[in-house]
Protein backbone atom coordinates (compact mmCIF):
# COMPACT_ATOMS: atom_id res chain seq x y z
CA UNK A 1 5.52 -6.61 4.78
CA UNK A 2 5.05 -7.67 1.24
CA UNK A 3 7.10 -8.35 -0.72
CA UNK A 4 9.73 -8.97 1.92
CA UNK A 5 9.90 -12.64 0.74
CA UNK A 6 11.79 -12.69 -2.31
CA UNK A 7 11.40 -16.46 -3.46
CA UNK A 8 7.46 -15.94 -2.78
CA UNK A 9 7.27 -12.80 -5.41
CA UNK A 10 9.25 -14.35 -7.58
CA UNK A 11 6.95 -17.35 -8.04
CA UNK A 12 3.75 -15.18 -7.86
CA UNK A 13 5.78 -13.42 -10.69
CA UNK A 14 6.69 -16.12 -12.67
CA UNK A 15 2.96 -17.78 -12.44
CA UNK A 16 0.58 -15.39 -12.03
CA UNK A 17 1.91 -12.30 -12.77
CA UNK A 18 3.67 -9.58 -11.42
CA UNK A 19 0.37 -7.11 -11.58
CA UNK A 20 -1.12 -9.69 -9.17
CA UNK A 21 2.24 -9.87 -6.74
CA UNK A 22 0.60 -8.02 -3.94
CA UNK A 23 -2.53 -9.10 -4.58
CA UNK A 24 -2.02 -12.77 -4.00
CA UNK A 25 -0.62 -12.17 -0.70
CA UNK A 26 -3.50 -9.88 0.13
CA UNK A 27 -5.09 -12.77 -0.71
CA UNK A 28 -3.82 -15.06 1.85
CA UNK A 29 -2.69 -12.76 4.78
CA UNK A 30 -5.30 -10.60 4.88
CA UNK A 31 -8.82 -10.58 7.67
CA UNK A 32 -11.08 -8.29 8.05
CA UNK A 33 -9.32 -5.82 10.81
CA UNK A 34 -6.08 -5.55 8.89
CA UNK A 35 -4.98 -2.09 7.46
CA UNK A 36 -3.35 -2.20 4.15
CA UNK A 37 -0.66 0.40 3.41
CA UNK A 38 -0.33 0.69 -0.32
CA UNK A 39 2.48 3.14 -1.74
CA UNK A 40 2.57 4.41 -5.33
CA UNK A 41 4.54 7.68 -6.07
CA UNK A 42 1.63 7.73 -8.98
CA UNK A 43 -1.47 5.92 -7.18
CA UNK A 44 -1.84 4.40 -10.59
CA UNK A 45 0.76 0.58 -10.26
CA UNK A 46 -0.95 -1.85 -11.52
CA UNK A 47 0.32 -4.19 -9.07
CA UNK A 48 -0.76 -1.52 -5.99
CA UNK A 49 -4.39 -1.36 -7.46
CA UNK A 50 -4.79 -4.83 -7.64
CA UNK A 51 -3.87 -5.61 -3.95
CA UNK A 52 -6.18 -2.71 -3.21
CA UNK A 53 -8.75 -4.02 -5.03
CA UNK A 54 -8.33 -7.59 -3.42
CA UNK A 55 -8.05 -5.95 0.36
CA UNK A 56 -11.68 -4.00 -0.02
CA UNK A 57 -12.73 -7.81 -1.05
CA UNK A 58 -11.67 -8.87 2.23
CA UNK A 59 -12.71 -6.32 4.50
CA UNK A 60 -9.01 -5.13 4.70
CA UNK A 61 -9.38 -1.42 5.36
CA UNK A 62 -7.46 0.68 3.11
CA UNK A 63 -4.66 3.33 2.94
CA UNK A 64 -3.32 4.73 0.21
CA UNK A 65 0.34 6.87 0.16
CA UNK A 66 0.82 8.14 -3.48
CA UNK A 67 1.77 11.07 -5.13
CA UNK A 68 -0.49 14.36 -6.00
CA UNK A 69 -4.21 13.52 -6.74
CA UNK A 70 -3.83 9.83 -5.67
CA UNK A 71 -4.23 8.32 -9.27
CA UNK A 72 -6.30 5.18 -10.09
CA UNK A 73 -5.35 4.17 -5.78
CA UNK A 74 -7.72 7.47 -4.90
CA UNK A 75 -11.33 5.89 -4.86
CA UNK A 76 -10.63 2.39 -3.53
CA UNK A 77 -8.67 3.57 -0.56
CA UNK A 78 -10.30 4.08 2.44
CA UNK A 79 -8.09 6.90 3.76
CA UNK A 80 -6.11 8.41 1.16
CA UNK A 81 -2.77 10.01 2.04
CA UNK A 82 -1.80 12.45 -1.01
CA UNK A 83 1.17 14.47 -0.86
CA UNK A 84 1.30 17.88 -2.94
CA UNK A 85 4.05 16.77 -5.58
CA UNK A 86 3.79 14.38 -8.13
CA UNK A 87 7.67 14.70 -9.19
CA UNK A 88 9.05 11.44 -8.42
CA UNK A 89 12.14 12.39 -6.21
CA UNK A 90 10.02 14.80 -4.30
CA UNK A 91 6.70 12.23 -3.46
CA UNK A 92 9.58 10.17 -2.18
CA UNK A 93 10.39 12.63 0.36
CA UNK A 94 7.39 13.14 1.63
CA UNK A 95 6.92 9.87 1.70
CA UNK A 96 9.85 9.26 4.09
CA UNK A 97 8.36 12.20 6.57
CA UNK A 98 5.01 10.05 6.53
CA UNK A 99 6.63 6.78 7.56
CA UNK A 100 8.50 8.50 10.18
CA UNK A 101 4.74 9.81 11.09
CA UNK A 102 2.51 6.67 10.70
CA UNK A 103 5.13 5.02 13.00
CA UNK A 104 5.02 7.48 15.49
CA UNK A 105 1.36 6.74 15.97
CA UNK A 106 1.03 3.30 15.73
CA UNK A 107 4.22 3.12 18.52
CA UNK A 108 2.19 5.33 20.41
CA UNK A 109 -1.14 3.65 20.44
CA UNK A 110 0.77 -0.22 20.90
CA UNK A 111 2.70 1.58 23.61
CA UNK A 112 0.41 3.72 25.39
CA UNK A 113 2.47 6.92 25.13
């Protein structure tokens, strides 16, 4: 996941730039055959853009989880995931009930079930 590395977003922070944080590790994790899961309650983070930007670069195919409409994420996600709210405490909600989804399926392809 990233961001899961705290000293490495802190010095991508403190260099570059926190609108590039996801980004640069796009940058060196991603192949072509990855999926990138980007999550904005707006669509419109800087810092979410940027590492979509960087993944359609790559080949990286795209998802994007955001609130309603899908913001500036909408056109450079390949699949867009848009969830009829764009209230804060209620995108996060749905968000939770498509995390529960997404992992259903991708346990269930892995696993054969």
């Amino acid at each position: 996941a990233l961001g899961s590395q705290s000293a490495l977003v802190t010095a991508i922070g403190n260099d570059i730039g926190y609108d590039l944080v996801f980004a640069q590790q796009v940058m060196g994790y991603g192949r072509p055959g990855d999926v990138l899961l980007a999550i904005s309650t707006s669509g419109n983070a800087p810092n979410v853009k940027a590492a979509l930007m960087t993944a359609k670069s790559l080949g990286v195919s795209t998802i994007a989880l955001t609130g309603e409409g899908g913001g500036a994420a909408a056109p450079l996600a390949d699949v867009l995931i848009s969830v009829p709210d764009s209230r804060t405490f209620r995108v996060q909600e749905y968000h939770a009930a498509v995390y529960h989804l997404l992992c259903a399926c991708v346990e269930a392809r892995l696993f054969d079930e």
